[in-house]
PDB file of N, CA and C in Angstrom:
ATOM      1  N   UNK A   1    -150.866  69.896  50.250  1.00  0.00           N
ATOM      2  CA  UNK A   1    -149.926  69.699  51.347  1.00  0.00           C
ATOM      3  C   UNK A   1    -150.680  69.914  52.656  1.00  0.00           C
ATOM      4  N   UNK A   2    -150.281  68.798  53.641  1.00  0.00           N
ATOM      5  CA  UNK A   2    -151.322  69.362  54.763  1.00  0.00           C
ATOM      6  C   UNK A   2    -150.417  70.529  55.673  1.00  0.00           C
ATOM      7  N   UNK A   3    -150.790  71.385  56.736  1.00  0.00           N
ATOM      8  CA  UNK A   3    -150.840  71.674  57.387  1.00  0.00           C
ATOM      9  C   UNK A   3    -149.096  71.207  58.414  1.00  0.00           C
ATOM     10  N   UNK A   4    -148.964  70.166  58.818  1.00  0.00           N
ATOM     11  CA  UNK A   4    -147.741  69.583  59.531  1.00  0.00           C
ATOM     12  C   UNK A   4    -146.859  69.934  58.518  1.00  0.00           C
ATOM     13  N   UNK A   5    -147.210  69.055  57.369  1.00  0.00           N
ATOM     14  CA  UNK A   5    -146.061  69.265  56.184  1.00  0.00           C
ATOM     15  C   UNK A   5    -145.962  70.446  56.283  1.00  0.00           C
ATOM     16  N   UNK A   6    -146.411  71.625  55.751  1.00  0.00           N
ATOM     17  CA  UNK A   6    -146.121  72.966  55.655  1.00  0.00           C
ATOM     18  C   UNK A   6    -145.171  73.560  56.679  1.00  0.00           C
ATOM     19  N   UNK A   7    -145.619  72.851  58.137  1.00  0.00           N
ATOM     20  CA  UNK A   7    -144.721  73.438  58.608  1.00  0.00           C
ATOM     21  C   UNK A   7    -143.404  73.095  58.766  1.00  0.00           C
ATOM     22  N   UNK A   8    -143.686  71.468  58.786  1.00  0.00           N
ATOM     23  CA  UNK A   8    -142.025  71.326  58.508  1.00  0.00           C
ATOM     24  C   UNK A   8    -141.015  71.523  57.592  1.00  0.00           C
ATOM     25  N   UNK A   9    -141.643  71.860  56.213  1.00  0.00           N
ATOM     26  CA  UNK A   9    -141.054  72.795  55.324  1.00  0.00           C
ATOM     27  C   UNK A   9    -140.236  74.242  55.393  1.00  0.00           C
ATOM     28  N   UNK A  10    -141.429  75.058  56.442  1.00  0.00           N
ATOM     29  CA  UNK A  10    -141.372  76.503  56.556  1.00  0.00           C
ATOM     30  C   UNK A  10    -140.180  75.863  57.423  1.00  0.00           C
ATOM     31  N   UNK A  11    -140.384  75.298  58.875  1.00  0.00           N
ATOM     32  CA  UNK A  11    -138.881  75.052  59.748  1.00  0.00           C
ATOM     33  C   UNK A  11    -137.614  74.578  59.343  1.00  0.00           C
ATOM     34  N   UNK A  12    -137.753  74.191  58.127  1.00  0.00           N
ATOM     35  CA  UNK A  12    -136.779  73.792  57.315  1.00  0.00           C
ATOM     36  C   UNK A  12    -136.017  74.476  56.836  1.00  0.00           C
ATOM     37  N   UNK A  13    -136.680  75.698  56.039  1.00  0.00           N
ATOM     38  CA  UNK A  13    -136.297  77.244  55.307  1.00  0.00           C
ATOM     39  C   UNK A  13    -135.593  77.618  56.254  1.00  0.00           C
ATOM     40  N   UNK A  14    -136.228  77.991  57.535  1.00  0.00           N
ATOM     41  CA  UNK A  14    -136.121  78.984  58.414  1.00  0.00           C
ATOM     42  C   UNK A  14    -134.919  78.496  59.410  1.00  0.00           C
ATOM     43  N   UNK A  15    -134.897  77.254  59.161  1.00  0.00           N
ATOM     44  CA  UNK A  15    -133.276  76.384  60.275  1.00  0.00           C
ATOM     45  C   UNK A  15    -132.234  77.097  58.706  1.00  0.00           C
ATOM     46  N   UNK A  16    -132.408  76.949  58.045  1.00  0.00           N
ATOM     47  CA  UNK A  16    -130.954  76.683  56.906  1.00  0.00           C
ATOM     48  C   UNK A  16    -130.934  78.440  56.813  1.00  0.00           C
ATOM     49  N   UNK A  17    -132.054  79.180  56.458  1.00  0.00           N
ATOM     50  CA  UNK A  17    -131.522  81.020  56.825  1.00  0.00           C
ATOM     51  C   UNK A  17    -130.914  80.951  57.699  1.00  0.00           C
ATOM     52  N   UNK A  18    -131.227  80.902  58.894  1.00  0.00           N
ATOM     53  CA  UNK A  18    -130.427  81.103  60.101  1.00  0.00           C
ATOM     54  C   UNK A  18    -129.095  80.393  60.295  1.00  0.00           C
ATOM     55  N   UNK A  19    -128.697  78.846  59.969  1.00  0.00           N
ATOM     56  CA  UNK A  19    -127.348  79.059  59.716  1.00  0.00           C
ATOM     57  C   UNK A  19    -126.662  79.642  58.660  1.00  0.00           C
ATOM     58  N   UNK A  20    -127.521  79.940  57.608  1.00  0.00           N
ATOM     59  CA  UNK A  20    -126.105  80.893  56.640  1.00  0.00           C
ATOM     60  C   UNK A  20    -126.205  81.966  56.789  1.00  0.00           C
ATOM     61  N   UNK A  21    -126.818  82.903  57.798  1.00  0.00           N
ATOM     62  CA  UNK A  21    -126.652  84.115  58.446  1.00  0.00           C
ATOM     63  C   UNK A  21    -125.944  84.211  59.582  1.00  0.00           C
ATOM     64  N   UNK A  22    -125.633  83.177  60.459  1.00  0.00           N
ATOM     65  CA  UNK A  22    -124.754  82.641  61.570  1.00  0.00           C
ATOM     66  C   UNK A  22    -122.977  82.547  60.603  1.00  0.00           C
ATOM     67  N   UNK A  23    -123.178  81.502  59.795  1.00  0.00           N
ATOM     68  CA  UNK A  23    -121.891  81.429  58.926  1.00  0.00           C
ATOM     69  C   UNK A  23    -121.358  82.620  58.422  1.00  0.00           C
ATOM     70  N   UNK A  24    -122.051  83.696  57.939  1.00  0.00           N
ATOM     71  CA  UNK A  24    -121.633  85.327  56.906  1.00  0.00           C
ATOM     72  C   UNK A  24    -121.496  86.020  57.960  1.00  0.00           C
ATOM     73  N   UNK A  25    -122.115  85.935  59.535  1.00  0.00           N
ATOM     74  CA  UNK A  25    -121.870  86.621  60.516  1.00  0.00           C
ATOM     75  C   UNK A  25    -120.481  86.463  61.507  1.00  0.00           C
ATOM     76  N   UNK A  26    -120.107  84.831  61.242  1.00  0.00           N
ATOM     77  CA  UNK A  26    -118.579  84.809  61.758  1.00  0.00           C
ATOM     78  C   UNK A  26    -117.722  85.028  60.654  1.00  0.00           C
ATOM     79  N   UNK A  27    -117.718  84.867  59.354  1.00  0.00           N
ATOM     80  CA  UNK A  27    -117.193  84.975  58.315  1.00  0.00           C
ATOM     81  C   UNK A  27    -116.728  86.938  58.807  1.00  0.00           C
ATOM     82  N   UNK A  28    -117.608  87.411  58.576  1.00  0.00           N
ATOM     83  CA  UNK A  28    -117.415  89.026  58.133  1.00  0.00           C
ATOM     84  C   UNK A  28    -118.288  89.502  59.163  1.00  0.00           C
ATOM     85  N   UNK A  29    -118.640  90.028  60.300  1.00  0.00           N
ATOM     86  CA  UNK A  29    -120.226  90.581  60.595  1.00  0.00           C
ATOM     87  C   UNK A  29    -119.957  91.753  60.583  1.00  0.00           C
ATOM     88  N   UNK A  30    -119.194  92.713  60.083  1.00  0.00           N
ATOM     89  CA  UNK A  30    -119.830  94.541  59.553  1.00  0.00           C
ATOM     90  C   UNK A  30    -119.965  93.904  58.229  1.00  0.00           C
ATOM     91  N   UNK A  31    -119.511  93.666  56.662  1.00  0.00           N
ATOM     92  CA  UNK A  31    -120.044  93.213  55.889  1.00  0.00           C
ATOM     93  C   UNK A  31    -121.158  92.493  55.606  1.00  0.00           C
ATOM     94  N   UNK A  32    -121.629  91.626  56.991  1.00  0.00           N
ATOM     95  CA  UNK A  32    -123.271  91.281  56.506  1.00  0.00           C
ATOM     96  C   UNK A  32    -123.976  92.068  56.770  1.00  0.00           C
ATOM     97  N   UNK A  33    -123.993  92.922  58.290  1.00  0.00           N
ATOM     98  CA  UNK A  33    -124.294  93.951  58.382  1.00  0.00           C
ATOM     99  C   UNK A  33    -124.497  94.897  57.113  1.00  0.00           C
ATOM    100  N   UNK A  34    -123.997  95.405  56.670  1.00  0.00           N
ATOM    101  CA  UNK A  34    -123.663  96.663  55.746  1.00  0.00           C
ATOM    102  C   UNK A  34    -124.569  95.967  54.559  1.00  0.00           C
ATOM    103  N   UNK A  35    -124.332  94.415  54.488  1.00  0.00           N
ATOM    104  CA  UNK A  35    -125.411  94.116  53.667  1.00  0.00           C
ATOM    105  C   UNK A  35    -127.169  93.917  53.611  1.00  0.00           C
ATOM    106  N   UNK A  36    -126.776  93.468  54.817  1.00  0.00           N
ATOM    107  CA  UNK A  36    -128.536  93.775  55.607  1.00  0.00           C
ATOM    108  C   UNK A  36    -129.244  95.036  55.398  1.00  0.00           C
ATOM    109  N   UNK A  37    -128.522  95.885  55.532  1.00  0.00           N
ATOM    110  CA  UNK A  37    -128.758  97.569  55.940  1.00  0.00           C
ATOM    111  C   UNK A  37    -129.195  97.851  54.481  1.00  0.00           C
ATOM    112  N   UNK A  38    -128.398  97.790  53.466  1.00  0.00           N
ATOM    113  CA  UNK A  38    -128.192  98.110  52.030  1.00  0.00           C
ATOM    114  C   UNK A  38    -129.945  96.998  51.721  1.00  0.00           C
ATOM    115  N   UNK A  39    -129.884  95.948  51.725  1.00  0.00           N
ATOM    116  CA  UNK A  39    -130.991  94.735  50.991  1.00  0.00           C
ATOM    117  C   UNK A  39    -132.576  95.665  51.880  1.00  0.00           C
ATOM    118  N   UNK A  40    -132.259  96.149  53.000  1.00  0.00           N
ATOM    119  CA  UNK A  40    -133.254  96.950  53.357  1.00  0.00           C
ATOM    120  C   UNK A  40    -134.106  98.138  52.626  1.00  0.00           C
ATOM    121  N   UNK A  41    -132.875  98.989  52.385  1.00  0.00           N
ATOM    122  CA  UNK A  41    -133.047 100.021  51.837  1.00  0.00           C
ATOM    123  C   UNK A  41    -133.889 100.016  50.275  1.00  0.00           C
ATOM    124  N   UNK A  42    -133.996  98.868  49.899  1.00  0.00           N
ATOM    125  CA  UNK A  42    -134.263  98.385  48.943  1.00  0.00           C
ATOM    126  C   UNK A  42    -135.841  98.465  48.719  1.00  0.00           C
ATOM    127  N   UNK A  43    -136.636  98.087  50.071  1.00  0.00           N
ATOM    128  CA  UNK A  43    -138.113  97.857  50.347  1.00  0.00           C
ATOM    129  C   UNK A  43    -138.633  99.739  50.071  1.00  0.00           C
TER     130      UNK A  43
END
C-alpha cells in the first residue's frame, strides 16, 4: 500500500470514530463518558 493510500484509509477510520463518538455523545453524554472513563481504566 503506498503511503497516500494509507492515509486515506487512516482518515477514513478516524472520520467514522469521530462520528460515532459525536452520535453516543448526543445520544447519552454522561454514559459515554462513564464509558470512556471505565475503557480507560482498563490500560
Amino acid at each position: 500500500m503506498t503511503t497516500e493510500g494509507f492515509k486515506r484509509k487512516l482518515t477514513a477510520i478516524l472520520s467514522a470514530d469521530v462520528k460515532g463518538y459525536n452520535r453516543l455523545m448526543g445520544e447519552d453524554k454522561e454514559a459515554t463518558i462513564r464509558t470512556l472513563n471505565k475503557t480507560g481504566d482498563d490500560r
